[in-house]
N, C-alpha and C. Protein backbone atom coordinates (compact mmCIF):
# COMPACT_ATOMS: atom_id res chain seq x y z
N UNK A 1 7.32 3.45 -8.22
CA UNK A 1 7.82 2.10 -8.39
C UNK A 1 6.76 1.28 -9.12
N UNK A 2 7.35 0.34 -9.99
CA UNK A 2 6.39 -0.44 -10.71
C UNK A 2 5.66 -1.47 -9.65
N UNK A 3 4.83 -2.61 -10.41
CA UNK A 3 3.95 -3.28 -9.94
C UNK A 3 5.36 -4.43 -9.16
N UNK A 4 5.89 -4.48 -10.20
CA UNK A 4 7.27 -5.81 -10.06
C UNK A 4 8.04 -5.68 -8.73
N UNK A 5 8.00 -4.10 -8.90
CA UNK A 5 9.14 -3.67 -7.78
C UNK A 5 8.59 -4.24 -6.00
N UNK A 6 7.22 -3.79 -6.47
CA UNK A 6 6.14 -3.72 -5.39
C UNK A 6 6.41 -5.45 -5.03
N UNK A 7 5.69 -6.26 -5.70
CA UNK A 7 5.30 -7.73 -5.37
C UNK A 7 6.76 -8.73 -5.18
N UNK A 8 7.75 -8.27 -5.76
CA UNK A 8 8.74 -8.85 -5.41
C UNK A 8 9.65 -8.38 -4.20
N UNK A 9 9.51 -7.38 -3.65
CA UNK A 9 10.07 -6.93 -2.24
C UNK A 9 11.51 -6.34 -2.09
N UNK A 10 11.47 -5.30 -3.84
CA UNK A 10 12.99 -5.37 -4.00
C UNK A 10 13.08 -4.24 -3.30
N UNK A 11 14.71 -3.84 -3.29
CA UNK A 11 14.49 -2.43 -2.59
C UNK A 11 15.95 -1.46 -3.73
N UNK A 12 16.67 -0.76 -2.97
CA UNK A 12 17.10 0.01 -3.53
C UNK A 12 18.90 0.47 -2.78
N UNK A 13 19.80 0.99 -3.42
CA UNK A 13 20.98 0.78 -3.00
C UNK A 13 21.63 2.23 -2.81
N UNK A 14 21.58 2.93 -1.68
CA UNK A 14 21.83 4.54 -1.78
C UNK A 14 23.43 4.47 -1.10
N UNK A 15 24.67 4.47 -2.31
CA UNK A 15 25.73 4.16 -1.25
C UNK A 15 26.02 3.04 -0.94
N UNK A 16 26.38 2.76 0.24
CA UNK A 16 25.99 1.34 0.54
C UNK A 16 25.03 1.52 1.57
N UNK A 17 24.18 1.93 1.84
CA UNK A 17 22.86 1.80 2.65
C UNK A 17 21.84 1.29 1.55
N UNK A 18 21.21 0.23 2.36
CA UNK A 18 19.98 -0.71 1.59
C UNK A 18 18.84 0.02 2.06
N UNK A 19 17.77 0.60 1.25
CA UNK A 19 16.76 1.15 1.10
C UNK A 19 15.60 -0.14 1.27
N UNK A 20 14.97 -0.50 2.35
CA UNK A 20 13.39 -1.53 1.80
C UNK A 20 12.17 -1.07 1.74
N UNK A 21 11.36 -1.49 1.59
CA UNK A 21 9.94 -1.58 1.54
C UNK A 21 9.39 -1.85 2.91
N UNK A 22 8.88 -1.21 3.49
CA UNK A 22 8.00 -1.70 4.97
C UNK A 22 7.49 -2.80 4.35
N UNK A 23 7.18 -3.99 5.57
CA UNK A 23 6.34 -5.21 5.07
C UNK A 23 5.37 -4.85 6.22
N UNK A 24 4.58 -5.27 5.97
CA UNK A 24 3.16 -5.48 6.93
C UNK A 24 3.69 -6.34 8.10
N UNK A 25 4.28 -6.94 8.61
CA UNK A 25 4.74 -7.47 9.87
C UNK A 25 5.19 -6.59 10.42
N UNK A 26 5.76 -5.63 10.10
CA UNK A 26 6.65 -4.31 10.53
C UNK A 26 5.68 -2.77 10.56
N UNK A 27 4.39 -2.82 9.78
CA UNK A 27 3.69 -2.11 9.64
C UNK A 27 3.34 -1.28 10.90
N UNK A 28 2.83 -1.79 12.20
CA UNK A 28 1.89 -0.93 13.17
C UNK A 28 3.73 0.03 13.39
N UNK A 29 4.77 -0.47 13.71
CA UNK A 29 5.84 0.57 14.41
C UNK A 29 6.26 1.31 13.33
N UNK A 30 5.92 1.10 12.12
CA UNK A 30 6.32 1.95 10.70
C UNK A 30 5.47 3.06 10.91
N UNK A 31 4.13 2.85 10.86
CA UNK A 31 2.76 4.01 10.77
C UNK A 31 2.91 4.87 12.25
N UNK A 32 3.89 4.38 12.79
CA UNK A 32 3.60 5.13 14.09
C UNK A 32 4.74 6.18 13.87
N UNK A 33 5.65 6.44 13.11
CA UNK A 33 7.07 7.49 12.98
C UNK A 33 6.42 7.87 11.45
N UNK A 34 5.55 7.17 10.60
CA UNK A 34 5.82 7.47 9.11
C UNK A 34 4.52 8.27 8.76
N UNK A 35 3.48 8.22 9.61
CA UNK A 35 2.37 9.16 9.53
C UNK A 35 2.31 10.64 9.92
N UNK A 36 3.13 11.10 10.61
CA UNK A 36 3.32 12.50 10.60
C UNK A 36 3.57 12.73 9.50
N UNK A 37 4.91 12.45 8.63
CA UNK A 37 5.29 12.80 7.63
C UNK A 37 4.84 12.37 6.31
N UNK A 38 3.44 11.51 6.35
CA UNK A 38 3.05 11.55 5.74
C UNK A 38 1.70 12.45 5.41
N UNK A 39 1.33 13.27 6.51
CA UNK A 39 0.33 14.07 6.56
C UNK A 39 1.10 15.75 6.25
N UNK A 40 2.58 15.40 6.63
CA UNK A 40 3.05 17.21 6.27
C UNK A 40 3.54 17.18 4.64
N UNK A 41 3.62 15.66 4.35
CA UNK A 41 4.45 15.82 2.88
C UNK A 41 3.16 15.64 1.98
N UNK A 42 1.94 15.94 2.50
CA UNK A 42 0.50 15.47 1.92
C UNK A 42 0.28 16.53 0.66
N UNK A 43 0.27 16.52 -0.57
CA UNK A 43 0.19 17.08 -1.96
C UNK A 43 1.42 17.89 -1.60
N UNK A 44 2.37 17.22 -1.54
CA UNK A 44 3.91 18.37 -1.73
C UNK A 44 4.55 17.34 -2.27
N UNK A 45 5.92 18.22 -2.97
CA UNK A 45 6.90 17.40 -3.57
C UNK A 45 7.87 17.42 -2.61
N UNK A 46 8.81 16.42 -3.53
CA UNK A 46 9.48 16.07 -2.24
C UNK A 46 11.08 16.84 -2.48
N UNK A 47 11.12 18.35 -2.68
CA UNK A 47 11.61 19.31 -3.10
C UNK A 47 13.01 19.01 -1.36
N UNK A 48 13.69 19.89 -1.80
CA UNK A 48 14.96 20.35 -0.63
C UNK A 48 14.52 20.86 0.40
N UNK A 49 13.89 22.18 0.34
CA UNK A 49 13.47 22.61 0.74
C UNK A 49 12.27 21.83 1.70
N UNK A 50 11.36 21.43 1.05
CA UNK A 50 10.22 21.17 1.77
C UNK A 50 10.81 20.06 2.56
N UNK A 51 11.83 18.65 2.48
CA UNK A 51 12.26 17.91 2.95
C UNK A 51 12.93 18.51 3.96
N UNK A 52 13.86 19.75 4.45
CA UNK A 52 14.55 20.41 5.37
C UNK A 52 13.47 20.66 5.87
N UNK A 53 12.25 21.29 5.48
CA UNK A 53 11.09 22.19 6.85
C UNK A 53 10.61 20.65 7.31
N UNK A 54 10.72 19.28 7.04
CA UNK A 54 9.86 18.50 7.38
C UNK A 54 10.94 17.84 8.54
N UNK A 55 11.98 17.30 8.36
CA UNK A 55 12.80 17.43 9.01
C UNK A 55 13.08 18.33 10.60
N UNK A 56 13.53 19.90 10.28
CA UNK A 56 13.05 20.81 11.41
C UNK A 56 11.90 20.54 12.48
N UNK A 57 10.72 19.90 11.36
CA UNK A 57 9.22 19.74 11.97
C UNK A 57 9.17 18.43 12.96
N UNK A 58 10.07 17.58 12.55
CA UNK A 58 9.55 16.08 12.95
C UNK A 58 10.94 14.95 12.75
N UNK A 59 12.11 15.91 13.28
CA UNK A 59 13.07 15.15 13.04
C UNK A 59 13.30 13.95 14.02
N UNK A 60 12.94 13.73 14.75
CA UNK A 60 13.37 12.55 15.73
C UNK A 60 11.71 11.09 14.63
N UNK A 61 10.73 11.47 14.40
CA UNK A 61 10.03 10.38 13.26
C UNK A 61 10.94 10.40 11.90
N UNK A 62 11.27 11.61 11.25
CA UNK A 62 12.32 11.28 10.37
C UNK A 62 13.45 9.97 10.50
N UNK A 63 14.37 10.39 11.56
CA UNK A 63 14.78 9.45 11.93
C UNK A 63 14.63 7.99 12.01
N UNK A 64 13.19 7.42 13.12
CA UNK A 64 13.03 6.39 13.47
C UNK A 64 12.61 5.94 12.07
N UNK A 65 11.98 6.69 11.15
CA UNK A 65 11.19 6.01 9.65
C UNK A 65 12.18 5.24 9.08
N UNK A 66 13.33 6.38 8.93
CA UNK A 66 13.90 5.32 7.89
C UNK A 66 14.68 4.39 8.68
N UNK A 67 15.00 4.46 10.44
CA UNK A 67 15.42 3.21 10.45
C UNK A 67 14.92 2.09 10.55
N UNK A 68 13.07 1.78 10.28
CA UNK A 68 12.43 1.11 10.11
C UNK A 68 12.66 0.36 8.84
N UNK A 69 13.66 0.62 7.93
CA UNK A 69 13.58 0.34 6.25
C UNK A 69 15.07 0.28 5.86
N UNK A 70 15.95 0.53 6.81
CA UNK A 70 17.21 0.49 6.85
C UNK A 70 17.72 -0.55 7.72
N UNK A 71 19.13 -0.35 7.74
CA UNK A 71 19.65 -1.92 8.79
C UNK A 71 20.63 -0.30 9.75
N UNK A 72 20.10 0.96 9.44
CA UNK A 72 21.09 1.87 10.56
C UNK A 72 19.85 1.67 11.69
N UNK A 73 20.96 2.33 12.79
CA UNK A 73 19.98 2.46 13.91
C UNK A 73 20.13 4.26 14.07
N UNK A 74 19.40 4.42 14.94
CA UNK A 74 18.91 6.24 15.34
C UNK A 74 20.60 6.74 15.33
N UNK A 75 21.10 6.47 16.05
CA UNK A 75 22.65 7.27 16.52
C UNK A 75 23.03 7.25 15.14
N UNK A 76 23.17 6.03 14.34
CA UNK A 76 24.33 6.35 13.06
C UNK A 76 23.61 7.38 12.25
N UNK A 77 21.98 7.35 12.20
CA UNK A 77 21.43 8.30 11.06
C UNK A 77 21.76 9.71 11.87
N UNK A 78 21.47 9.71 13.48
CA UNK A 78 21.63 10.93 13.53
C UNK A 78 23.44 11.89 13.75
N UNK A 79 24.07 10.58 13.26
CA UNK A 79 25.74 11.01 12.98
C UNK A 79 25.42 11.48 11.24
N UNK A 80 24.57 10.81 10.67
CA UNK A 80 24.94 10.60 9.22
C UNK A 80 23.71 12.14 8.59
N UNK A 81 22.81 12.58 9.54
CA UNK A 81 22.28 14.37 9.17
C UNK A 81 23.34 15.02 9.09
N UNK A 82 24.20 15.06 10.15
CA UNK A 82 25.69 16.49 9.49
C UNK A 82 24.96 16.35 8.07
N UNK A 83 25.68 15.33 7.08
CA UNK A 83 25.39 15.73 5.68
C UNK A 83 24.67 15.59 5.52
N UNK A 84 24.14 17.68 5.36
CA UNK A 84 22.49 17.33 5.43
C UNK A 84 22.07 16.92 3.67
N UNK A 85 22.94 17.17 3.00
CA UNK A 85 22.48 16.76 1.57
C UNK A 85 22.29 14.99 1.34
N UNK A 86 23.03 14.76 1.51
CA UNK A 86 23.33 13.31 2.18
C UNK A 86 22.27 12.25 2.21
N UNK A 87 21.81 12.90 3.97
CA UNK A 87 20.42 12.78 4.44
C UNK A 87 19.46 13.14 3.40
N UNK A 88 19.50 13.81 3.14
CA UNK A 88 18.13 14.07 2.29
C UNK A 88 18.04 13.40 0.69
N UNK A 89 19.31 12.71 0.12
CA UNK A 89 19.22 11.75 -0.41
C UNK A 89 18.10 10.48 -0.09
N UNK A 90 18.96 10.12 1.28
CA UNK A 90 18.54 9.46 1.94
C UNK A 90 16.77 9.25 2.33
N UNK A 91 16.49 10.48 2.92
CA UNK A 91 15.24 10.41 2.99
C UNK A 91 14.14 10.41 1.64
N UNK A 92 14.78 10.84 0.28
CA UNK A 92 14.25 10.83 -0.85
C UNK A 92 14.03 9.31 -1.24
N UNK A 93 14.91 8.70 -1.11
CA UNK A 93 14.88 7.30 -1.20
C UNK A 93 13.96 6.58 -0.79
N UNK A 94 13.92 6.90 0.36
CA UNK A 94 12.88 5.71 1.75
C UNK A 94 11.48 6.33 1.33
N UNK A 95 10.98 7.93 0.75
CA UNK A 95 10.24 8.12 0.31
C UNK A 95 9.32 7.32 -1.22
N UNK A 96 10.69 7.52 -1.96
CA UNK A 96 10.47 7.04 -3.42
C UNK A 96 9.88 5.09 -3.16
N UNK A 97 10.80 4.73 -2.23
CA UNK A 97 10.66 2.78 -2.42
C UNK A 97 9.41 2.79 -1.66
N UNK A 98 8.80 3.46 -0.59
CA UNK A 98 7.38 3.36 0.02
C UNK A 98 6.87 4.74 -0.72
N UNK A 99 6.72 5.06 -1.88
CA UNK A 99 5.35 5.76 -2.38
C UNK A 99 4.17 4.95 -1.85
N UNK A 100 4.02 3.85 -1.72
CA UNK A 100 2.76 3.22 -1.56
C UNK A 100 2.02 3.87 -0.30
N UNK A 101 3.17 3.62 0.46
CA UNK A 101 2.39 4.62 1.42
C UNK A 101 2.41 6.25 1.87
N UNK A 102 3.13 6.81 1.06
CA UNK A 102 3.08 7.92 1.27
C UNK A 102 2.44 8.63 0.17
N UNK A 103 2.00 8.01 -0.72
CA UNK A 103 1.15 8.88 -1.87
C UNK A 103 -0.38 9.11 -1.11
N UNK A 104 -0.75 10.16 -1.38
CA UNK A 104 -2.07 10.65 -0.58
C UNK A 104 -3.05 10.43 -1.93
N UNK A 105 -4.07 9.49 -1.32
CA UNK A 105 -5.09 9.09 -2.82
C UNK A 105 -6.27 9.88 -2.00
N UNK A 106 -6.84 10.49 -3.17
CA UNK A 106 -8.03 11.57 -2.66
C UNK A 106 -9.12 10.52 -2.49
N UNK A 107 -10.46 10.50 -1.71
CA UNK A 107 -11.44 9.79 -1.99
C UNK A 107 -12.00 10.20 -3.29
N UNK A 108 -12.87 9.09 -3.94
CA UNK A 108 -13.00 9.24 -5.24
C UNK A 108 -14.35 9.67 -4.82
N UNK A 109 -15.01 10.53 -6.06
CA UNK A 109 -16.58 10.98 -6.00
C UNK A 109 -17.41 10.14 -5.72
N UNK A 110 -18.63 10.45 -5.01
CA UNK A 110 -19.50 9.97 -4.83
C UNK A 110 -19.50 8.81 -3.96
N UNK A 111 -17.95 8.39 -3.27
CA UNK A 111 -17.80 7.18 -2.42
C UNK A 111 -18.65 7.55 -0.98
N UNK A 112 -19.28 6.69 -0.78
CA UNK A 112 -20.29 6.62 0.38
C UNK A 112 -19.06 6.21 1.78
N UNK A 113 -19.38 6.76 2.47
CA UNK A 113 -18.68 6.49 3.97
C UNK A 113 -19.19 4.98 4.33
N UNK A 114 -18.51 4.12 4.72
CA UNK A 114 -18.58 3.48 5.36
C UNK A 114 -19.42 3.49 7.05
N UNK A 115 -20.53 2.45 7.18
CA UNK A 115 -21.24 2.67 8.30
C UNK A 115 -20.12 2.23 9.45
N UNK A 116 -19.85 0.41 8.64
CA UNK A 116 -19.18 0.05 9.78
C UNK A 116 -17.68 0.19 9.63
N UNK A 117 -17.37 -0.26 11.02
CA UNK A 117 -15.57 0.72 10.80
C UNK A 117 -15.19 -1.18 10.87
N UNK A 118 -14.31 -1.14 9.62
CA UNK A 118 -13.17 -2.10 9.08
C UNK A 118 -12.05 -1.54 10.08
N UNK A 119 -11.30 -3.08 10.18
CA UNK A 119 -10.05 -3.17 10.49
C UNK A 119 -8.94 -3.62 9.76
N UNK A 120 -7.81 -3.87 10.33
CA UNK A 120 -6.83 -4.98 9.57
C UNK A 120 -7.28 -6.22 9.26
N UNK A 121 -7.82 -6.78 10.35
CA UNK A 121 -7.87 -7.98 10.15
C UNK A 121 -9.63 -8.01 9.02
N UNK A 122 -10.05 -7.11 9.19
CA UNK A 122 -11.31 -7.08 7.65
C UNK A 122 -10.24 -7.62 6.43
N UNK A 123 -9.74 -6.08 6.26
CA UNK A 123 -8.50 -6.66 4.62
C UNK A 123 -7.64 -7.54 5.32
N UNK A 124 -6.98 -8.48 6.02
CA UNK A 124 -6.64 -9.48 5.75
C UNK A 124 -6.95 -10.96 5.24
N UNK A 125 -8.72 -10.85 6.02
CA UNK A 125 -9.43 -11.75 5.99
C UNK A 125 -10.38 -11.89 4.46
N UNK A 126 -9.80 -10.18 3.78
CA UNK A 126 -10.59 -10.08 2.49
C UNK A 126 -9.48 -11.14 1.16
N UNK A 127 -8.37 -11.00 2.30
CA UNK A 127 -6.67 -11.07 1.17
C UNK A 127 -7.16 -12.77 1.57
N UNK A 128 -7.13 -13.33 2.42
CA UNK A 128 -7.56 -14.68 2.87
C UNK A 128 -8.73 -15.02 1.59
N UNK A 129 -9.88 -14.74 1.53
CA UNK A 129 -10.76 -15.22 1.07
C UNK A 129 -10.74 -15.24 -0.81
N UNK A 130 -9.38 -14.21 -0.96
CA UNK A 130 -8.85 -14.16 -2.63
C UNK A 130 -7.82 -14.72 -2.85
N UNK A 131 -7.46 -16.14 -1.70
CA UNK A 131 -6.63 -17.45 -1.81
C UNK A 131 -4.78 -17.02 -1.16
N UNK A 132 -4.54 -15.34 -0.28
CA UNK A 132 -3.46 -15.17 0.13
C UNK A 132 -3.42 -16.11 1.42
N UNK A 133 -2.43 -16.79 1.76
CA UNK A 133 -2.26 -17.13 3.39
C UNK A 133 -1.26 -15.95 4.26
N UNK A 134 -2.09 -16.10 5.78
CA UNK A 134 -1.89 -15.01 6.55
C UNK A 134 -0.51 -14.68 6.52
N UNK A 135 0.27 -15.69 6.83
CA UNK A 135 1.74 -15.30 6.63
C UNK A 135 2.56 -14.99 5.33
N UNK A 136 1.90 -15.15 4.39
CA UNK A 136 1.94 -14.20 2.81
C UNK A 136 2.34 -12.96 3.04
N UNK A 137 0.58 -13.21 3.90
CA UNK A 137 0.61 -11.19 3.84
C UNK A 137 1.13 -10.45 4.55
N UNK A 138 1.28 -11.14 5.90
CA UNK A 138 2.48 -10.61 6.91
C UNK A 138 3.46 -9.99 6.34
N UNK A 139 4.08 -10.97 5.55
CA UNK A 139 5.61 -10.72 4.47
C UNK A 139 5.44 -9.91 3.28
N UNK A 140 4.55 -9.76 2.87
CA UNK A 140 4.40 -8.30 1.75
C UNK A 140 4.69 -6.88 2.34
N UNK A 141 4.91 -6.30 0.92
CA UNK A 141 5.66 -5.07 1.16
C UNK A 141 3.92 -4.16 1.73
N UNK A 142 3.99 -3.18 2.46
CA UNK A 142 3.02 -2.43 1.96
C UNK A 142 2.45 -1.31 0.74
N UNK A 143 3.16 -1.45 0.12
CA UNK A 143 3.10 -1.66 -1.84
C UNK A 143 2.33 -2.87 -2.09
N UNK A 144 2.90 -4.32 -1.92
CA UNK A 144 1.80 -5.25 -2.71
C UNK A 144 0.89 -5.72 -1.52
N UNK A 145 0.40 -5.06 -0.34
CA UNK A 145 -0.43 -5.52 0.09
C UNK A 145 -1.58 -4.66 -0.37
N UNK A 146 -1.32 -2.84 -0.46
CA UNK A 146 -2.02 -2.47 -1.11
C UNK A 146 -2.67 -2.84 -2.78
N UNK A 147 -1.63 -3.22 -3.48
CA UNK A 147 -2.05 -3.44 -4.76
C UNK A 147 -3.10 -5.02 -4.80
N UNK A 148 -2.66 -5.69 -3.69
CA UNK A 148 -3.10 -6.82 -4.33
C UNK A 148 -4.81 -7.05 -3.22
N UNK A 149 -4.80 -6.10 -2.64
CA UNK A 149 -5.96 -5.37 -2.13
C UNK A 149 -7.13 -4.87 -3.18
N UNK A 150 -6.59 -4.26 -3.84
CA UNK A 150 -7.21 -3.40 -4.91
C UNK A 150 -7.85 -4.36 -5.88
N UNK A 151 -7.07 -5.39 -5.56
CA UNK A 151 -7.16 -6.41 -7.24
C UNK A 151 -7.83 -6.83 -7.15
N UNK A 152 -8.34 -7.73 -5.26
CA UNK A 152 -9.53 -8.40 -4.91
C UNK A 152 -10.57 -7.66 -5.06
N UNK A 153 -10.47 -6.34 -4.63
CA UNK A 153 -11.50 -6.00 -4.70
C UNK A 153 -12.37 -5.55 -5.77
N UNK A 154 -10.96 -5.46 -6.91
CA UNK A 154 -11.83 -5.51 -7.94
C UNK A 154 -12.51 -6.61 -8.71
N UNK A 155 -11.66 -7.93 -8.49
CA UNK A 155 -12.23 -9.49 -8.99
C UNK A 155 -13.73 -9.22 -8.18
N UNK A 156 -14.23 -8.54 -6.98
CA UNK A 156 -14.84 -9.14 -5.99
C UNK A 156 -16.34 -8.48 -7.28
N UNK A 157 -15.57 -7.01 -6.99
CA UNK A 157 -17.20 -6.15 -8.35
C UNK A 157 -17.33 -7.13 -9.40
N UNK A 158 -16.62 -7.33 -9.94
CA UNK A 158 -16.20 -8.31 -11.46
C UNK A 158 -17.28 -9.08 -11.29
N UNK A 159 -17.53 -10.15 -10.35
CA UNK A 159 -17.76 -11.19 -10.10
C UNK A 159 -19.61 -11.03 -9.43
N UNK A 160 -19.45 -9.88 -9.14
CA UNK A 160 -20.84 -9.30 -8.52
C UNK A 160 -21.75 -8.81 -10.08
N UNK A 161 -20.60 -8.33 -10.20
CA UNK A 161 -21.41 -7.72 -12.01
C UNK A 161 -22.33 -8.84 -12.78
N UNK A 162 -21.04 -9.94 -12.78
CA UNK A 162 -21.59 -11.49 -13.54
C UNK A 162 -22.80 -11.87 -13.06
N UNK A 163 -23.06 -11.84 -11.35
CA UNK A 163 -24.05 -12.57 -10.91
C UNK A 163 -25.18 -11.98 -11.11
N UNK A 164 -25.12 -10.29 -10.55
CA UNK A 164 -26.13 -9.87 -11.21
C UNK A 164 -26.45 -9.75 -12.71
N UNK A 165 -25.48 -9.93 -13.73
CA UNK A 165 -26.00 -10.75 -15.28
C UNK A 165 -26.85 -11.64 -15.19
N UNK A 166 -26.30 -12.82 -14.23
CA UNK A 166 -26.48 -14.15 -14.80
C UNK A 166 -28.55 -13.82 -13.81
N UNK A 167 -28.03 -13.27 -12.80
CA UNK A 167 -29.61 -13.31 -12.13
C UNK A 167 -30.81 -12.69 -12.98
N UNK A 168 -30.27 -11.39 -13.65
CA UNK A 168 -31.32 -10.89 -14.53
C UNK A 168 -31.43 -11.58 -15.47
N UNK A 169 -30.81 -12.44 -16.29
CA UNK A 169 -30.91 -13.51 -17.39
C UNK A 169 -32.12 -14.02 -17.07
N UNK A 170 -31.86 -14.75 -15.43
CA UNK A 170 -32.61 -16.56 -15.19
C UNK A 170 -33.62 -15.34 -15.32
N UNK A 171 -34.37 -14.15 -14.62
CA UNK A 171 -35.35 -13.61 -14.13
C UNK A 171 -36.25 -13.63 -15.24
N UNK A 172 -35.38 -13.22 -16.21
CA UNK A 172 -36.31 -12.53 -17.74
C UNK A 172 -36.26 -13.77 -19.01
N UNK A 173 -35.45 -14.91 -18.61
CA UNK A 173 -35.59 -15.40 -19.69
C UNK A 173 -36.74 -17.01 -19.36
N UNK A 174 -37.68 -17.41 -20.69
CA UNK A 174 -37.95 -18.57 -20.14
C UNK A 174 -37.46 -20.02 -19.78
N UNK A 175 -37.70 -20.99 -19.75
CA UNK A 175 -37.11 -22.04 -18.88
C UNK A 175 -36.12 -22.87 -19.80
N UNK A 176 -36.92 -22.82 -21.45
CA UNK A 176 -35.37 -23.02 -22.20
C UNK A 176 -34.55 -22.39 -22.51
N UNK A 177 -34.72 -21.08 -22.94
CA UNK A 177 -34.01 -20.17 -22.73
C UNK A 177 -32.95 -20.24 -21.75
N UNK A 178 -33.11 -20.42 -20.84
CA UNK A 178 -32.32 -20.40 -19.65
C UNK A 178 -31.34 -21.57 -19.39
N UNK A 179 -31.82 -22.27 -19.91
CA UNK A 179 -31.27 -23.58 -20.05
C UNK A 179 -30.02 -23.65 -21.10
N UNK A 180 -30.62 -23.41 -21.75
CA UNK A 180 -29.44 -22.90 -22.80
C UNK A 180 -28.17 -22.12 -22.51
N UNK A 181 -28.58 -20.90 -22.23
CA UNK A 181 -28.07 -19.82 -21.24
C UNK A 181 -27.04 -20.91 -20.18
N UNK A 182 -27.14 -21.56 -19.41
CA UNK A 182 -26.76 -21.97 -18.20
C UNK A 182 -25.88 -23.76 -18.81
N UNK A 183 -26.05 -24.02 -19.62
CA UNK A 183 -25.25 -24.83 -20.61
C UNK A 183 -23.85 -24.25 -20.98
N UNK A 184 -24.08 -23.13 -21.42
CA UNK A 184 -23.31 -22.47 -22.22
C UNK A 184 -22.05 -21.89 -20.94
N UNK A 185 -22.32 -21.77 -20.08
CA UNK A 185 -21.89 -21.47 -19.06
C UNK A 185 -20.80 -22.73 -18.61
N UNK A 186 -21.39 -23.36 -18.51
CA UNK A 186 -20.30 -24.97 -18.27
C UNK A 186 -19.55 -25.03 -19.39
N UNK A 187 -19.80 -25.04 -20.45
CA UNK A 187 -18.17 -25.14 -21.74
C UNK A 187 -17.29 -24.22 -21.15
């Protein structure tokens, strides 16, 4: 799904069943049915096959996932498996509109572990301090809470880069120099 799809909270139309986006208000009872299957569907496609063994594996979280993202409840989805092709439409769907969270991102090289252990409320309070209000973020999909996560954190390097510019400037340059330098800065 694009960036658009993500930040605007659209979703998707399978039939007449409405496909959504988990929002972060809904998040802790989503991760609690949608993390199994996101650890068995971890570097797999999301093939027939592999969707039936995941199913077999973890059908009662199958279930509750997508009725986290749907307006069915457990009984109608588990009237609506008979068709198991159907279903597995179905579950392709709720897959495809939350890639965000089901895409498995490798750690990147050389990333250092973290000493201290972050929480939610760390990245909320990070989404806070890059001008989101809390109930923003409540209401984002977890698609644009991730993306717009990413963004701070990249304004945050951006902005670290500059300072350490602007610090090695004042360090090395002399006092008009610098002056100049720091003029130029205000236009």
């Amino acid at each position: 799904m694009n960036d658009f799809f993500l930040a605007t909270n659209r979703s998707i139309k399978l039939q007449d069943i409405e496909v959504r986006q988990i929002q972060m208000k809904d998040f802790d009872i989503w991760a609690t049915h949608a993390e199994p299957l996101k650890n068995f569907i971890k570097d797999q496609n999301h093939s027939d096959m592999i969707l039936t063994e995941l199913f077999k594996v973890h059908g009662v979280q199958v279930i509750s996932t997508i009725a986290c993202v749907t307006e069915l409840d457990n009984e109608l989805l588990v009237e609506l498996a008979v068709d198991e092709q159907g279903f597995k439409e179905l579950l392709k769907a709720v897959l495809l509109v939350n890639q965000a969270y089901f895409k498995y991102e490798k750690p990147k090289r050389g990333a250092k572990k973290q000493t201290a252990e972050s929480t939610w409320f760390d990245s909320f309070q990070y989404l806070i301090s890059a001008g989101h209000r809390p109930d923003d973020i409540m209401n984002m999909t977890y698609g644009a809470f991730d993306q717009y996560l990413k963004s701070a954190q990249k304004d945050h390097k951006n902005k670290l880069q500059y300072l350490s510019s602007v610090i090695r400037s004042a360090h090395h340059a002399n006092a008009k120099e610098f002056k100049k330098f720091f003029e130029e800065l205000r236009e």
